[in-house]
N, C-alpha and C. Protein backbone atom coordinates (compact mmCIF):
# COMPACT_ATOMS: atom_id res chain seq x y z
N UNK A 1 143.81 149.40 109.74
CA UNK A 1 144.04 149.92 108.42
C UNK A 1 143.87 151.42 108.44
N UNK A 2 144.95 152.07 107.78
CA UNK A 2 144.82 153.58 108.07
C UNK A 2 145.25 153.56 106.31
N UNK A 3 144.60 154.87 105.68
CA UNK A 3 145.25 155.55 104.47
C UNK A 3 145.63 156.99 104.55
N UNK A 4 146.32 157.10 103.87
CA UNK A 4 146.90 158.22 103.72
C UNK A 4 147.30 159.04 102.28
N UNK A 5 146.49 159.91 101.61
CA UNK A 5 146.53 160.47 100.32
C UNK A 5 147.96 161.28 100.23
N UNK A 6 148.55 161.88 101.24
CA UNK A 6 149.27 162.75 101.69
C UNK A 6 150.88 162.50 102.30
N UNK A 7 151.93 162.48 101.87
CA UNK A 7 153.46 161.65 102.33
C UNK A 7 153.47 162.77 103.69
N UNK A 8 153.32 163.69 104.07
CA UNK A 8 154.06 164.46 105.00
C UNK A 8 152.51 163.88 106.24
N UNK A 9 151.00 163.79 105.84
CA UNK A 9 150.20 163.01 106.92
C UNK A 9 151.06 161.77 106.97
N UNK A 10 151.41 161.11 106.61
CA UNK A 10 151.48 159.58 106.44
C UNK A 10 152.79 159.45 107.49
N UNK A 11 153.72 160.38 107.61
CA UNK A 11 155.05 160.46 108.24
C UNK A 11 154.55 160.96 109.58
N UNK A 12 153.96 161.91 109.52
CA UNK A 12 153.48 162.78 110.82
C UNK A 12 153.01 160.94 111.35
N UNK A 13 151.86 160.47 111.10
CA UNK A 13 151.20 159.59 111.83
C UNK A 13 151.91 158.16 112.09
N UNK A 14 152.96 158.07 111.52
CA UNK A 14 153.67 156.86 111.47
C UNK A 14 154.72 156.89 112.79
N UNK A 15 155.27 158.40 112.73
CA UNK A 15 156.10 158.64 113.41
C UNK A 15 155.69 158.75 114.94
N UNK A 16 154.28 158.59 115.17
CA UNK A 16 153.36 159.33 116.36
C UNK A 16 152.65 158.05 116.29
N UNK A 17 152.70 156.85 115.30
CA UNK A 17 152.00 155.63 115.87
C UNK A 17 152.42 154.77 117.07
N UNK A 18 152.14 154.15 118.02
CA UNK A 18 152.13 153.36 119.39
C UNK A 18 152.10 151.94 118.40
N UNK A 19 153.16 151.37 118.76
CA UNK A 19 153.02 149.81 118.27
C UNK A 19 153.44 148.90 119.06
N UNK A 20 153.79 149.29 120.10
CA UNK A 20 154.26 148.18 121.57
C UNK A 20 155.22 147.14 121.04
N UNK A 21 154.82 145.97 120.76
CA UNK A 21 155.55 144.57 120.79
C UNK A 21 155.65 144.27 118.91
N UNK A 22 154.46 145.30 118.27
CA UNK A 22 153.90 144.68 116.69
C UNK A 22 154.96 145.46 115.70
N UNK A 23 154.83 145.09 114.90
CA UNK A 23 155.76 145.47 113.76
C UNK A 23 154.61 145.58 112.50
N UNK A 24 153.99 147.00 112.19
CA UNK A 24 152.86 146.96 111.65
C UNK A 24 153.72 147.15 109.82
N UNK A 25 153.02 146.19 109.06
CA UNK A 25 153.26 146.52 108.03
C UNK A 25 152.89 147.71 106.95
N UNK A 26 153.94 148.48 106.33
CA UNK A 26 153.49 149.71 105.94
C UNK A 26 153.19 149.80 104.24
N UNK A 27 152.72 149.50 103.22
CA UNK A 27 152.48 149.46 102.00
C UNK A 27 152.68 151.16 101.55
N UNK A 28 153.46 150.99 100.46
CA UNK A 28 154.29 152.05 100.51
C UNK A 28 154.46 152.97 99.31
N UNK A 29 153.97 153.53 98.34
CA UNK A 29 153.78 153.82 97.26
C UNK A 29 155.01 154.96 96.91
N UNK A 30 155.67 155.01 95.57
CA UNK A 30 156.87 155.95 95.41
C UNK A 30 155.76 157.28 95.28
N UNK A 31 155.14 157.10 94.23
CA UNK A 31 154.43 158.69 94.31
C UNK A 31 153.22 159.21 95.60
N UNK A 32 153.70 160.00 96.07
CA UNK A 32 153.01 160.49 97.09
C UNK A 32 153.00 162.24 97.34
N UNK A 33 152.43 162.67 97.00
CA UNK A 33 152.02 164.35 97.33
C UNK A 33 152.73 164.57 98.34
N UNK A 34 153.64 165.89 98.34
CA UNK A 34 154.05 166.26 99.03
C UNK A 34 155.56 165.94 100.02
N UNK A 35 155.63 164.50 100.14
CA UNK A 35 157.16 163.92 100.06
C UNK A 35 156.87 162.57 99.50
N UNK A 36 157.48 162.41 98.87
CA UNK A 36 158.01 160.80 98.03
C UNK A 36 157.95 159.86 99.55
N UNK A 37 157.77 158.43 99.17
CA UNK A 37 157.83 157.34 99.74
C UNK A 37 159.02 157.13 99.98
N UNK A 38 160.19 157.30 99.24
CA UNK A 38 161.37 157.29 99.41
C UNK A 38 161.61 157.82 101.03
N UNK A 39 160.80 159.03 101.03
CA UNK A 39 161.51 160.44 101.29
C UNK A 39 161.27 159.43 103.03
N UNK A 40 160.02 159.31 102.92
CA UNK A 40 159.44 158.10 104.06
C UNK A 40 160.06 157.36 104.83
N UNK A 41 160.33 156.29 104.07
CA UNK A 41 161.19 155.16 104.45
C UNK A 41 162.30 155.37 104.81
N UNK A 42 162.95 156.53 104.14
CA UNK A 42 164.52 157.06 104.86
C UNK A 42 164.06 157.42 106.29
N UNK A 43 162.97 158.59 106.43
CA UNK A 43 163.20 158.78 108.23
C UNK A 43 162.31 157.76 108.71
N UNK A 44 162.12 156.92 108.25
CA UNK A 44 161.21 155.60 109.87
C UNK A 44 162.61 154.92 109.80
N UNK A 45 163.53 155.10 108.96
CA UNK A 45 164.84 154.01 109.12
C UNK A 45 165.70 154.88 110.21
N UNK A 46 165.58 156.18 109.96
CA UNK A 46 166.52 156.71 111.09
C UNK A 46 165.56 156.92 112.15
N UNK A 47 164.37 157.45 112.16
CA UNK A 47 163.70 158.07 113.84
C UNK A 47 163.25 156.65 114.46
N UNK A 48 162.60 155.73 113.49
CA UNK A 48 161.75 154.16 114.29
C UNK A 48 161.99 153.27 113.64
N UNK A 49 163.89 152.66 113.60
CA UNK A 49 164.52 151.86 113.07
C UNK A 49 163.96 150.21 113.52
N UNK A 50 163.70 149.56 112.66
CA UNK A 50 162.84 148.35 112.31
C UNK A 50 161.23 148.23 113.41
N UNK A 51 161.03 149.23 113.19
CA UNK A 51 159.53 149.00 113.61
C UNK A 51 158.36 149.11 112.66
N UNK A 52 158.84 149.15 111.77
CA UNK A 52 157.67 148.95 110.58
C UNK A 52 158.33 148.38 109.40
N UNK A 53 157.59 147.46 109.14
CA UNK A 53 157.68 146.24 107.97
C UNK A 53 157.26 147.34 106.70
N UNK A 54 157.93 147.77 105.63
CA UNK A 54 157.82 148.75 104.28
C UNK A 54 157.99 147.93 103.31
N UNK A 55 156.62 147.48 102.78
CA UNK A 55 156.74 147.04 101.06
C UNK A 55 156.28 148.02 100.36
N UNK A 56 156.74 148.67 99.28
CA UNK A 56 156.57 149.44 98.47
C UNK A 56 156.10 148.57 97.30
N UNK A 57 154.69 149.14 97.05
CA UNK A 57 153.87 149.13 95.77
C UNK A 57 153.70 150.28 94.84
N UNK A 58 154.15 149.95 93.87
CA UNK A 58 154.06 151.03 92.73
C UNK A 58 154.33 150.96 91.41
N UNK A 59 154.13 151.57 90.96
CA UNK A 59 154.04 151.40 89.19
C UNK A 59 155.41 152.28 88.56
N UNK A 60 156.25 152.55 89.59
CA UNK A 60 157.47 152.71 89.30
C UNK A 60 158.15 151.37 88.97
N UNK A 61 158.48 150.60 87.74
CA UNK A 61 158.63 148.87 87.77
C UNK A 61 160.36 149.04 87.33
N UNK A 62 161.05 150.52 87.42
CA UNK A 62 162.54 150.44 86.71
C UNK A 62 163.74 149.48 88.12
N UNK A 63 164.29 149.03 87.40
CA UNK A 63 165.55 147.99 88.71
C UNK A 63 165.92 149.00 89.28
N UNK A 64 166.09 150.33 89.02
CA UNK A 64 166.80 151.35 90.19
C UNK A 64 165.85 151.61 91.19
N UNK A 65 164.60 152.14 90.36
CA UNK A 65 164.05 152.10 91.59
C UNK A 65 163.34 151.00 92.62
N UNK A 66 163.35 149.88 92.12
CA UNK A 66 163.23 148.42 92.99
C UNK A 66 164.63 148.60 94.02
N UNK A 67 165.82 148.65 93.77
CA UNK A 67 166.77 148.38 94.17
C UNK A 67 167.01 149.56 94.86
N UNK A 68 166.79 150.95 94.79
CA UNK A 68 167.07 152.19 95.91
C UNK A 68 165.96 151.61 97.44
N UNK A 69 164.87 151.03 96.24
CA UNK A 69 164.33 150.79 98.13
C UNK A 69 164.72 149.60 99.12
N UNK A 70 164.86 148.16 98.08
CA UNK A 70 165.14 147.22 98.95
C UNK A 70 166.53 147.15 99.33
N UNK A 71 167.79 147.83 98.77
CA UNK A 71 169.03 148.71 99.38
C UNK A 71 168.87 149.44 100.69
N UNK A 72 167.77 150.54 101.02
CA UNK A 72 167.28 151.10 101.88
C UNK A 72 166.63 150.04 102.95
N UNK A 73 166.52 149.01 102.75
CA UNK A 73 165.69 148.46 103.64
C UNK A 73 164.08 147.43 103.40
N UNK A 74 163.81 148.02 102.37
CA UNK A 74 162.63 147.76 102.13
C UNK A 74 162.13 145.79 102.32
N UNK A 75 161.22 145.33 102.59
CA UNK A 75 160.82 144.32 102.66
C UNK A 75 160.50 143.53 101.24
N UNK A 76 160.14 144.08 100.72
CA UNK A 76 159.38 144.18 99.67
C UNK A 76 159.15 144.89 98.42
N UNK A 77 159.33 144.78 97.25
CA UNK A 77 158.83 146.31 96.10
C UNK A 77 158.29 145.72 95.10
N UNK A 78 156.81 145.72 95.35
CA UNK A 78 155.59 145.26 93.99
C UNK A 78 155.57 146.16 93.26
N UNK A 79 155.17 145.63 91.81
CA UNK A 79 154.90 146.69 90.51
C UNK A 79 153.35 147.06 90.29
N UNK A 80 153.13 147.60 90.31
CA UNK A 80 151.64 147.52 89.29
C UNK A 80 151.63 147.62 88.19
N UNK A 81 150.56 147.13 87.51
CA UNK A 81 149.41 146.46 88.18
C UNK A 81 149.41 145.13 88.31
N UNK A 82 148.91 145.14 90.16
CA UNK A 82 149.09 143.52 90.70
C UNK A 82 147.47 142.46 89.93
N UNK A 83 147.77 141.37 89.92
CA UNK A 83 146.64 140.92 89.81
C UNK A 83 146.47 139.85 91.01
């Protein structure tokens, strides 16, 4: 389990993570300081294409933005707040 307050840490370390054989799942939030989650998920799709499982959680709950990510790829797109 790693966190990350920060979209441009979160990319730096994703992009520089070692995952051998695993496909680590990435929980994925739209608002993020500094680059959007969006901004995210676009380069692990182009630099480390299906090596990380991306569900996006967020309290963004509009169909566009559900649908820009799981269009993009996404696994997953929860709303908050989960119970």
């Amino acid at each position: 389990y790693r966190r990350f307050d920060e979209g441009r840490d979160a990319l730096a370390a994703l992009l520089a993570m070692r995952t051998g054989s695993h496909r680590p799942i990435v929980l994925m939030d739209v608002d993020l300081p500094g680059l959007d989650g969006h901004s995210i998920h676009d380069r692990l799709r182009v630099d480390r294409p299906g090596v990380f499982i991306v569900v996006f959680v967020s309290a963004h709950a509009s169909e566009g933005e559900q649908l820009r990510a799981l269009n993009a790829g996404a696994w997953d797109y929860l709303t908050k707040p989960l119970n």
